[in-house]
Protein backbone atom coordinates (compact mmCIF):
# COMPACT_ATOMS: atom_id res chain seq x y z
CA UNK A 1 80.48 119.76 56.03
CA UNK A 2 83.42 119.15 58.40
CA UNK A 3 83.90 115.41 58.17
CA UNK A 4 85.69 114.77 61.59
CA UNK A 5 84.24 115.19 64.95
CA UNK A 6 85.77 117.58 67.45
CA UNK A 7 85.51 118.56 71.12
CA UNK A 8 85.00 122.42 71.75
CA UNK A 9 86.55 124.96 73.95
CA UNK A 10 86.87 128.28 74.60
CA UNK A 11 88.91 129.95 77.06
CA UNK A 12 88.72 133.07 78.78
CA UNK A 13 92.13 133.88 79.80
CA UNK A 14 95.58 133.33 77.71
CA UNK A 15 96.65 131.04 80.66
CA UNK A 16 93.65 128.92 80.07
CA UNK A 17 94.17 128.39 76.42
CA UNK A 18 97.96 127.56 76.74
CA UNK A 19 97.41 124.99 79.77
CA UNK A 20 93.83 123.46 78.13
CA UNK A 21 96.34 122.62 74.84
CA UNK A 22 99.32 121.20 76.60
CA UNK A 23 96.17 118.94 78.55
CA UNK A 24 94.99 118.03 75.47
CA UNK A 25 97.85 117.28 73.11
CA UNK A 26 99.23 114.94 76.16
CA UNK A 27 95.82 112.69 75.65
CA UNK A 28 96.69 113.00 71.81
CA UNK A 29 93.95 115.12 70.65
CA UNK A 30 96.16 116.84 68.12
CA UNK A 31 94.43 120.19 69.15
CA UNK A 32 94.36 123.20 67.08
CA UNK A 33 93.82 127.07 68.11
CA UNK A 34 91.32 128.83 65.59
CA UNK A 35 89.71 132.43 66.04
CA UNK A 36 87.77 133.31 62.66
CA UNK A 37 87.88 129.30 61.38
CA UNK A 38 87.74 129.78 58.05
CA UNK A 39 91.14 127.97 57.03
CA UNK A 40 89.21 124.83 59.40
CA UNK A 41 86.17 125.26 57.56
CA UNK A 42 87.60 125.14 54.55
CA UNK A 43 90.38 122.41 54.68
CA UNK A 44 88.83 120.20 56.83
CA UNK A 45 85.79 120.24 54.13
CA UNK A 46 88.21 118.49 51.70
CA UNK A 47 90.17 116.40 54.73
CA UNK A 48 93.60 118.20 54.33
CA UNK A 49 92.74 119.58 57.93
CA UNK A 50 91.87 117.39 60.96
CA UNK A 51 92.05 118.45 64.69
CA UNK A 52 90.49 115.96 67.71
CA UNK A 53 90.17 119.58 70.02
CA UNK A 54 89.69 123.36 68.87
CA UNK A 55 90.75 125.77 71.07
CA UNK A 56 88.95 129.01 70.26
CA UNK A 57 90.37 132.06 71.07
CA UNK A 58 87.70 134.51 70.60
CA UNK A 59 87.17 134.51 74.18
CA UNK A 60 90.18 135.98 75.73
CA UNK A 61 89.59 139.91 75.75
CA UNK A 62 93.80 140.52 74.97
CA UNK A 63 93.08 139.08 71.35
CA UNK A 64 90.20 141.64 70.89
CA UNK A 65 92.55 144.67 71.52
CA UNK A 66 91.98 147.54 68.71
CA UNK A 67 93.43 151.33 69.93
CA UNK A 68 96.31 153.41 70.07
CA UNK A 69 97.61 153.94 73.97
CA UNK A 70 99.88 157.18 73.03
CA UNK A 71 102.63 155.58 71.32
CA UNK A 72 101.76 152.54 69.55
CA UNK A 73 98.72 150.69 67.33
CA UNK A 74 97.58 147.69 69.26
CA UNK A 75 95.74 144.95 66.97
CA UNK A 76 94.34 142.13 68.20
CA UNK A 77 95.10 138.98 66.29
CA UNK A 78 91.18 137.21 66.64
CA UNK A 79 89.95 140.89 64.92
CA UNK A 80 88.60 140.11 61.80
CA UNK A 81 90.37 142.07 58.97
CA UNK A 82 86.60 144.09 58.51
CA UNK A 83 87.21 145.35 61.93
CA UNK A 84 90.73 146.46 61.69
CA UNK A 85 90.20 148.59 58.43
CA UNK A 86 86.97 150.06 59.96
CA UNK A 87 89.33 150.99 62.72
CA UNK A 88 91.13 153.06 60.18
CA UNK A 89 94.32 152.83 63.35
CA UNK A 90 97.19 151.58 60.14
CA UNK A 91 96.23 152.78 56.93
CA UNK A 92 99.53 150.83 55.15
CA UNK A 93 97.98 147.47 56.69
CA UNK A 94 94.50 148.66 55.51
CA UNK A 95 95.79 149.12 52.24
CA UNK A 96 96.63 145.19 52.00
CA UNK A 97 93.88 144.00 54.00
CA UNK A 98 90.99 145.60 51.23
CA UNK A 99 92.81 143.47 48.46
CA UNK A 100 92.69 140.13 50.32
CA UNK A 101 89.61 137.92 48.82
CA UNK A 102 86.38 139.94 48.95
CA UNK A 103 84.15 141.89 51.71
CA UNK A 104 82.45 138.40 53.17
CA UNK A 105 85.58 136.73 53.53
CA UNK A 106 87.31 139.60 55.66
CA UNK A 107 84.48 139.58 58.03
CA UNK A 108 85.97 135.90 58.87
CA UNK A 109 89.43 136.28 58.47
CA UNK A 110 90.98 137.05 61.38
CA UNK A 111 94.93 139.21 61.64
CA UNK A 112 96.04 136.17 63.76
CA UNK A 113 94.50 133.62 60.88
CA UNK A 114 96.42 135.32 58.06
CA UNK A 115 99.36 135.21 59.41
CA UNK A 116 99.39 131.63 60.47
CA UNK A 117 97.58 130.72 57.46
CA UNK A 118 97.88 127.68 55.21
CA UNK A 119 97.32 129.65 51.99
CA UNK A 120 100.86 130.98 50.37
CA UNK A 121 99.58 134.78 50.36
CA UNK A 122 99.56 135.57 53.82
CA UNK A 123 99.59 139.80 52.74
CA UNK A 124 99.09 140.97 55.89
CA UNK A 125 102.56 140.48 56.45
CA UNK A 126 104.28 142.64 53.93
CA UNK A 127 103.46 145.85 56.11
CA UNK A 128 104.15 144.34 58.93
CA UNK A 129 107.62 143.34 57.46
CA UNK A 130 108.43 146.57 56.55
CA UNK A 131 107.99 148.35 59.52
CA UNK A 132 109.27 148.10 63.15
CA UNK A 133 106.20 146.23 64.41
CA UNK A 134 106.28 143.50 67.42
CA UNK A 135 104.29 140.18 68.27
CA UNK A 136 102.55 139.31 71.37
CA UNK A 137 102.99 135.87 71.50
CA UNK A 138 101.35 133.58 74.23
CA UNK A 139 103.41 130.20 75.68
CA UNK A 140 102.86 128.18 78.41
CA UNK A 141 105.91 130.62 80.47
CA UNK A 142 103.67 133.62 79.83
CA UNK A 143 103.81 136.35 77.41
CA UNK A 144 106.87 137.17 75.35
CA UNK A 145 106.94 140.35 72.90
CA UNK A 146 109.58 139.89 69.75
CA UNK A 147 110.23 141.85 66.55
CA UNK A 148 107.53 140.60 63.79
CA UNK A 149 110.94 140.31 61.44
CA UNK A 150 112.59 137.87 63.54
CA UNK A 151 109.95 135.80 63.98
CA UNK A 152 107.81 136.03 60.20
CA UNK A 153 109.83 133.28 58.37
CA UNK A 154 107.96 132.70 55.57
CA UNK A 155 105.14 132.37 58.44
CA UNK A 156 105.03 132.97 61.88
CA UNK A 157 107.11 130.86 63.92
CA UNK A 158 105.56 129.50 66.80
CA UNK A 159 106.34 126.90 69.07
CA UNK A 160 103.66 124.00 69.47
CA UNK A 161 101.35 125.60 71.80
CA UNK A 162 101.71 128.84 71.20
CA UNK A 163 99.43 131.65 69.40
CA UNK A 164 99.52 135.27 68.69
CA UNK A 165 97.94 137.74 71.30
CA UNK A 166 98.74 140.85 69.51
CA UNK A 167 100.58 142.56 66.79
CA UNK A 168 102.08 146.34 67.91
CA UNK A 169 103.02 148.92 65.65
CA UNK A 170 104.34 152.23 66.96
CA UNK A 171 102.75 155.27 66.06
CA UNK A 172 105.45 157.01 64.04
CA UNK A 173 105.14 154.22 61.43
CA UNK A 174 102.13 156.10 59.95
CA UNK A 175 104.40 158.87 58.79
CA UNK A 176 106.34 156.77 56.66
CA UNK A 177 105.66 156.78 52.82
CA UNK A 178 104.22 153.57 51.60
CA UNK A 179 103.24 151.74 48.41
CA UNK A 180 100.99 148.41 48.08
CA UNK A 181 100.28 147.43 45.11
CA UNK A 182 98.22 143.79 44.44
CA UNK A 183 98.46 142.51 40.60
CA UNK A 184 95.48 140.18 39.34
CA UNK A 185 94.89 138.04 36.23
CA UNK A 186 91.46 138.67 35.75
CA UNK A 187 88.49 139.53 37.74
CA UNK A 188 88.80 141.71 41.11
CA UNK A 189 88.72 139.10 44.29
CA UNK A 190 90.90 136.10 42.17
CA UNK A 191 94.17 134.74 43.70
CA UNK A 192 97.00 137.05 43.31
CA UNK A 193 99.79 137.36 40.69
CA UNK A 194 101.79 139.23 42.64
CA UNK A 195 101.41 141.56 46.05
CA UNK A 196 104.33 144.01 46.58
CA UNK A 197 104.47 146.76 49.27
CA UNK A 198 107.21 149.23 49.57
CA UNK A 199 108.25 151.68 52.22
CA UNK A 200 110.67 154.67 51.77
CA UNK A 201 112.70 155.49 54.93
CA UNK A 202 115.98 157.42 55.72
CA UNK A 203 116.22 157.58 51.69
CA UNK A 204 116.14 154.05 51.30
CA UNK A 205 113.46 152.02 49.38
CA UNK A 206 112.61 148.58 51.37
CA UNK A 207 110.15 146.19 49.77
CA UNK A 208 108.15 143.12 50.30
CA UNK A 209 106.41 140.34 48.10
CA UNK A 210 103.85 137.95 48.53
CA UNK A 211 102.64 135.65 45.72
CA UNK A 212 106.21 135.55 43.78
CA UNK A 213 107.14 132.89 45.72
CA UNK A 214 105.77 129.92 48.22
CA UNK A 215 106.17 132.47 50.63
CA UNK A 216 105.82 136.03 51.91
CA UNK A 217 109.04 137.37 51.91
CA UNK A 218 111.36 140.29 52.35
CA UNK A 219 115.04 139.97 51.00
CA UNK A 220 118.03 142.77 52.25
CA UNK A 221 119.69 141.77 48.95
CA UNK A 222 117.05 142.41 46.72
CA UNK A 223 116.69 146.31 48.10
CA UNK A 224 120.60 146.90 48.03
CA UNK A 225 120.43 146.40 44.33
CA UNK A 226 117.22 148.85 44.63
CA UNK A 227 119.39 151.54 46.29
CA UNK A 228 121.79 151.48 43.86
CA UNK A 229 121.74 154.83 42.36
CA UNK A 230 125.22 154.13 40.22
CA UNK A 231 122.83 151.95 37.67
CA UNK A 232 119.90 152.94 35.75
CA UNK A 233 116.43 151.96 37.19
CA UNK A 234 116.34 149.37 34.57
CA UNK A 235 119.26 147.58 35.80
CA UNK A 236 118.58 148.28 39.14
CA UNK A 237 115.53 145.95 39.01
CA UNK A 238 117.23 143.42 36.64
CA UNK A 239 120.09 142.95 39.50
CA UNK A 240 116.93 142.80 42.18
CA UNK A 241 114.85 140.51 40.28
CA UNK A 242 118.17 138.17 40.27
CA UNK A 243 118.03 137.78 43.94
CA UNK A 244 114.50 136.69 44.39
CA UNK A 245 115.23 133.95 47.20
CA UNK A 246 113.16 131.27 45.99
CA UNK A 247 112.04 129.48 43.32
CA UNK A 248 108.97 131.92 41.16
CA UNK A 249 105.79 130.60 41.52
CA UNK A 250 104.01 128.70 38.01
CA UNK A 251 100.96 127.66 39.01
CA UNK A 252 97.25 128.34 36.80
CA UNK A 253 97.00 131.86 37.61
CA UNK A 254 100.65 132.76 36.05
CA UNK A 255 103.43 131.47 35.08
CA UNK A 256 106.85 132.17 36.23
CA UNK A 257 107.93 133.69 33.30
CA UNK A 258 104.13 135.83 33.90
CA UNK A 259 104.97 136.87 37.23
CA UNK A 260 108.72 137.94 36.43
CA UNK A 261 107.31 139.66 33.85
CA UNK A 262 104.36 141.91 35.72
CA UNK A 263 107.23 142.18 39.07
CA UNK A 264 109.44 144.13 36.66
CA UNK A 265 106.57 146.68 35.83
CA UNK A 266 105.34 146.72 39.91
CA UNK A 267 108.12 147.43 40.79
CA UNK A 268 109.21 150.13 38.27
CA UNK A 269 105.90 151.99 39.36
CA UNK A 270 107.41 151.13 42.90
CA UNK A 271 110.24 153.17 42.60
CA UNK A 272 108.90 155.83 40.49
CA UNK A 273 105.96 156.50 42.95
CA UNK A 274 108.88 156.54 45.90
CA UNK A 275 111.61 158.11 43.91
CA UNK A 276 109.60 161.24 42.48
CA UNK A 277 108.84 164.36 43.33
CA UNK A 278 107.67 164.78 47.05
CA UNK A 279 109.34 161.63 48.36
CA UNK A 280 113.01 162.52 47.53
């Protein structure tokens, strides 16, 4: 049980939800947008989440987008990640989204909550990362649409009072060769070791990781060394593996030593999968 009270709203219209918060963080309710809940639920179970307002967005019909208009994939950020791989419109993201926690969850978790999340995962990213796809984000000026790169930090970057509308992907993104692969401990739905997706474009291998570090992450440095066809795959991933950008994750589910140790296999399979015959 959620051990804080809350007021309750839900607008119908992006305007609406971006005016109701300013209203409401000026009388200091400390409000917080939601659309699937679960990180509230969850955190604010165990008091390391508190809001005085939730805003939910499940009511404004631009969040529930889920097509293709001719050129690009539309995704709504309040779809739950059931929904989106039903859709079947982005089979790289639907690759990551059947590895994230089990079928229950996903009917909760929403593309907008993933993103934003709490939780260091965050895998929806990693296609998202390695691909030219944009963010609708909502402000109290309006809409503004900006290259998911520029504004995935680690997380999304939002401005107090903003959310995500949308994410857009265009359509010839589904012709480019992809890898995900999602490394476990033990048992099929645990917390990840490691998540690493790859993409192969214009001859060049670019990856992403989520689960090495305290963040998902995708580091230029890291696939220059990847690219370098002058050393041996072996060294090629010993110069990568270098230039990881943070400090390695050693936490129950793996050490850091652990993790180094199953990112040097990943991503030998990585390259091997990319690099062979058919992909050249």
């Amino acid at each position: 049980m959620i051990s804080f009270e809350f007021e309750y709203y839900k607008p119908a219209s992006v305007i609406e939800a971006t005016t109701l918060f300013q209203s409401l963080d000026q009388a200091g309710k400390d409000p917080m947008y939601v659309s699937g809940a679960t990180e509230l639920i969850t955190l604010g179970r165990v008091n390391q989440l508190k809001s005085g307002a939730i805003i939910d967005l499940k009511g404004i019909s631009e969040c529930f987008e889920l097509k293709m208009d001719g050129t690009n994939i539309i995704l709504g950020a309040a779809q739950s990640l059931t929904k989106i791989r039903d859709a079947g419109l982005f089979p790289f993201l639907n690759k990551a989204i059947v590895e994230i926690a089990d079928h229950t969850a996903r009917n909760k978790i929403t593309l907008g909550g993933n993103l934003c999340a709490n939780i260091i995962y965050r895998e929806t990213a990693l296609p998202l990362l390695l691909t030219n796809s944009q963010v609708v984000i909502a402000s109290r000026t309006g809409l503004k649409t900006r290259p998911f790169i520029e504004m995935f930090q680690g997380r999304l970057t939002l401005e107090k009072g903003e959310f995500l509308v949308q994410v857009i992907v265009p359509q010839s993104e589904l012709d480019v060769p992809f890898v995900s692969v999602k490394k476990r401990r033990q048992w099929d739905v645990g917390y990840p070791l490691l998540t690493t997706a790859a993409v192969k474009r214009n001859g060049q291998i670019h990856v992403a990781f989520s689960g090495l570090c305290a963040f998902p992450f995708r580091d230029q440095t890291m696939e220059q060394w990847l690219n370098d066809h002058q050393l041996s795959t072996e060294q090629r991933i010993e110069k990568a593996i270098e230039q990881v950008p943070a400090p390695i994750v050693n936490d129950v589910h793996g050490s850091s030593e652990y993790r180094t140790f199953v990112l040097k296999n990943t991503l030998t399979d990585v390259l091997n999968e990319l690099e062979g015959e058919g992909h050249v």
